[in-house]
C-alpha atoms as a PDB file:
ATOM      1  CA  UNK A   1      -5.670  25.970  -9.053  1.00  0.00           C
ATOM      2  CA  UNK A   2      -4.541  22.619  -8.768  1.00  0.00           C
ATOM      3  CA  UNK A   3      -0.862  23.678  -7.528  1.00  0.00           C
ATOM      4  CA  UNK A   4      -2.720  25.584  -4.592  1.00  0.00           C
ATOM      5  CA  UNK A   5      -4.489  22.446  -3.766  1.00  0.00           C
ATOM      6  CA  UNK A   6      -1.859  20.444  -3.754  1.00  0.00           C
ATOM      7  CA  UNK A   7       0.309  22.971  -1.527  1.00  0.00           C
ATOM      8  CA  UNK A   8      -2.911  23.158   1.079  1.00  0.00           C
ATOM      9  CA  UNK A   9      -2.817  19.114   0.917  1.00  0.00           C
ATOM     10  CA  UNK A  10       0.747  19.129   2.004  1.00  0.00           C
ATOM     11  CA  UNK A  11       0.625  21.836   4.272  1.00  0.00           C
ATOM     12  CA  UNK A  12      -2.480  20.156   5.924  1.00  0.00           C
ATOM     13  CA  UNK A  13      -0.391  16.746   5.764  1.00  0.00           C
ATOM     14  CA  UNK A  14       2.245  17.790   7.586  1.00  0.00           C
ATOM     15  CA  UNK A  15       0.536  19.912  10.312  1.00  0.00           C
ATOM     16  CA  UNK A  16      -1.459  16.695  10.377  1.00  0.00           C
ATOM     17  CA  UNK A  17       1.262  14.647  11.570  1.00  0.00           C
ATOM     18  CA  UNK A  18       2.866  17.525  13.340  1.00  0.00           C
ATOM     19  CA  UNK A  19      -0.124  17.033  15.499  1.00  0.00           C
ATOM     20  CA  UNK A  20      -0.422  13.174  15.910  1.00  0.00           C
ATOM     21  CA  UNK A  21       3.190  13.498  17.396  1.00  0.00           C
ATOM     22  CA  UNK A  22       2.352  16.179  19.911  1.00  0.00           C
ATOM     23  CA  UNK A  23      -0.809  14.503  21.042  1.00  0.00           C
ATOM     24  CA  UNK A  24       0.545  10.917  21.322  1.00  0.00           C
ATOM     25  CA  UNK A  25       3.868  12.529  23.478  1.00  0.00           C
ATOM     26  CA  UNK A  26       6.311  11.827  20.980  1.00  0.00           C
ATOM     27  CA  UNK A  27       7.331  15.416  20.298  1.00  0.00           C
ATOM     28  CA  UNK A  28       6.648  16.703  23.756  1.00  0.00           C
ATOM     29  CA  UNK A  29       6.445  20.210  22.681  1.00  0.00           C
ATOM     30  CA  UNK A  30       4.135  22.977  24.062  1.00  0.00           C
ATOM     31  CA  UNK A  31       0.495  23.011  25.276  1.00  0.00           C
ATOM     32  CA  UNK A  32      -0.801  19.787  22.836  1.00  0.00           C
ATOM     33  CA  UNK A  33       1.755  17.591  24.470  1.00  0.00           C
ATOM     34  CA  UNK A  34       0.464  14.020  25.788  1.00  0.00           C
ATOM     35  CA  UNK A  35      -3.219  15.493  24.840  1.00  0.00           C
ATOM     36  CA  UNK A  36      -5.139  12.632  22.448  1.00  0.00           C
ATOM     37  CA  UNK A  37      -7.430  14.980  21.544  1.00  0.00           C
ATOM     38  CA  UNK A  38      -5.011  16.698  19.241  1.00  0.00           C
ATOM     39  CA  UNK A  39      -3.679  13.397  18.148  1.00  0.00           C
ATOM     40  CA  UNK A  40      -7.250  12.430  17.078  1.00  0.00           C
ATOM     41  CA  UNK A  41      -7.976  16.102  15.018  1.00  0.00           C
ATOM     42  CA  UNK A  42      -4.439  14.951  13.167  1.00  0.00           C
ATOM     43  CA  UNK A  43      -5.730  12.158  12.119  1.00  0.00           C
ATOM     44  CA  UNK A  44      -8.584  13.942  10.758  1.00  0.00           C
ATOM     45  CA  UNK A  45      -5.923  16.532   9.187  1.00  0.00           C
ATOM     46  CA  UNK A  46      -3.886  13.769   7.572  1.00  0.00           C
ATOM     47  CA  UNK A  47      -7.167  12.434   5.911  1.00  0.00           C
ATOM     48  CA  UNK A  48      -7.899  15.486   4.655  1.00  0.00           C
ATOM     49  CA  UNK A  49      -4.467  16.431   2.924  1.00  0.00           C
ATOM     50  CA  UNK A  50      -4.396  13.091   1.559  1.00  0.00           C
ATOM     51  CA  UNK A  51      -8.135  13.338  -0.321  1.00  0.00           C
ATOM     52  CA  UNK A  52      -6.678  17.548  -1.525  1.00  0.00           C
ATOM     53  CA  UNK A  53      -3.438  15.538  -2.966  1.00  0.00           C
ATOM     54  CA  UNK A  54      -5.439  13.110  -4.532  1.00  0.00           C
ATOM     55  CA  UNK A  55      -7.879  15.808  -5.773  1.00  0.00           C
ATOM     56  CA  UNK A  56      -5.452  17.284  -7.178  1.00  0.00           C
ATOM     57  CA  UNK A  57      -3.435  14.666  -9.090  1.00  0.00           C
ATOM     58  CA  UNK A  58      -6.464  13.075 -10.576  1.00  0.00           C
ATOM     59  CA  UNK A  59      -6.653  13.770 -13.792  1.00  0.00           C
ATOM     60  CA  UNK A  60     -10.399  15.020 -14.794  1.00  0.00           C
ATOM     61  CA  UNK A  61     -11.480  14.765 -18.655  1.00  0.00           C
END
């Protein structure tokens, strides 16, 4: 379970940033070019894969 987590968390992390590149205009690439809104739900993205990485490298006893 925790190797799934941690797979979403990086997948999510990098989509994440993916996503804060198109929005801001830096990768100028498709429809979510130069559109902050998509930079903004990035930043939301990157949050979130770092709290599933950190879920899942905690270690519970």
């Amino acid at each position: 379970m925790r190797a799934v987590i941690r797979i979403i968390g990086i997948l999510a992390l990098l989509l994440g940033i993916w996503w804060i590149l198109q929005g801001t205009g830096l990768a100028p690439v498709g429809f979510m070019a130069n559109q902050m809104p998509w930079a903004y739900r990035g930043i939301g993205l990157v949050v979130t894969g770092a709290v599933l990485l950190l879920f899942s490298t905690v270690r519970r006893q």
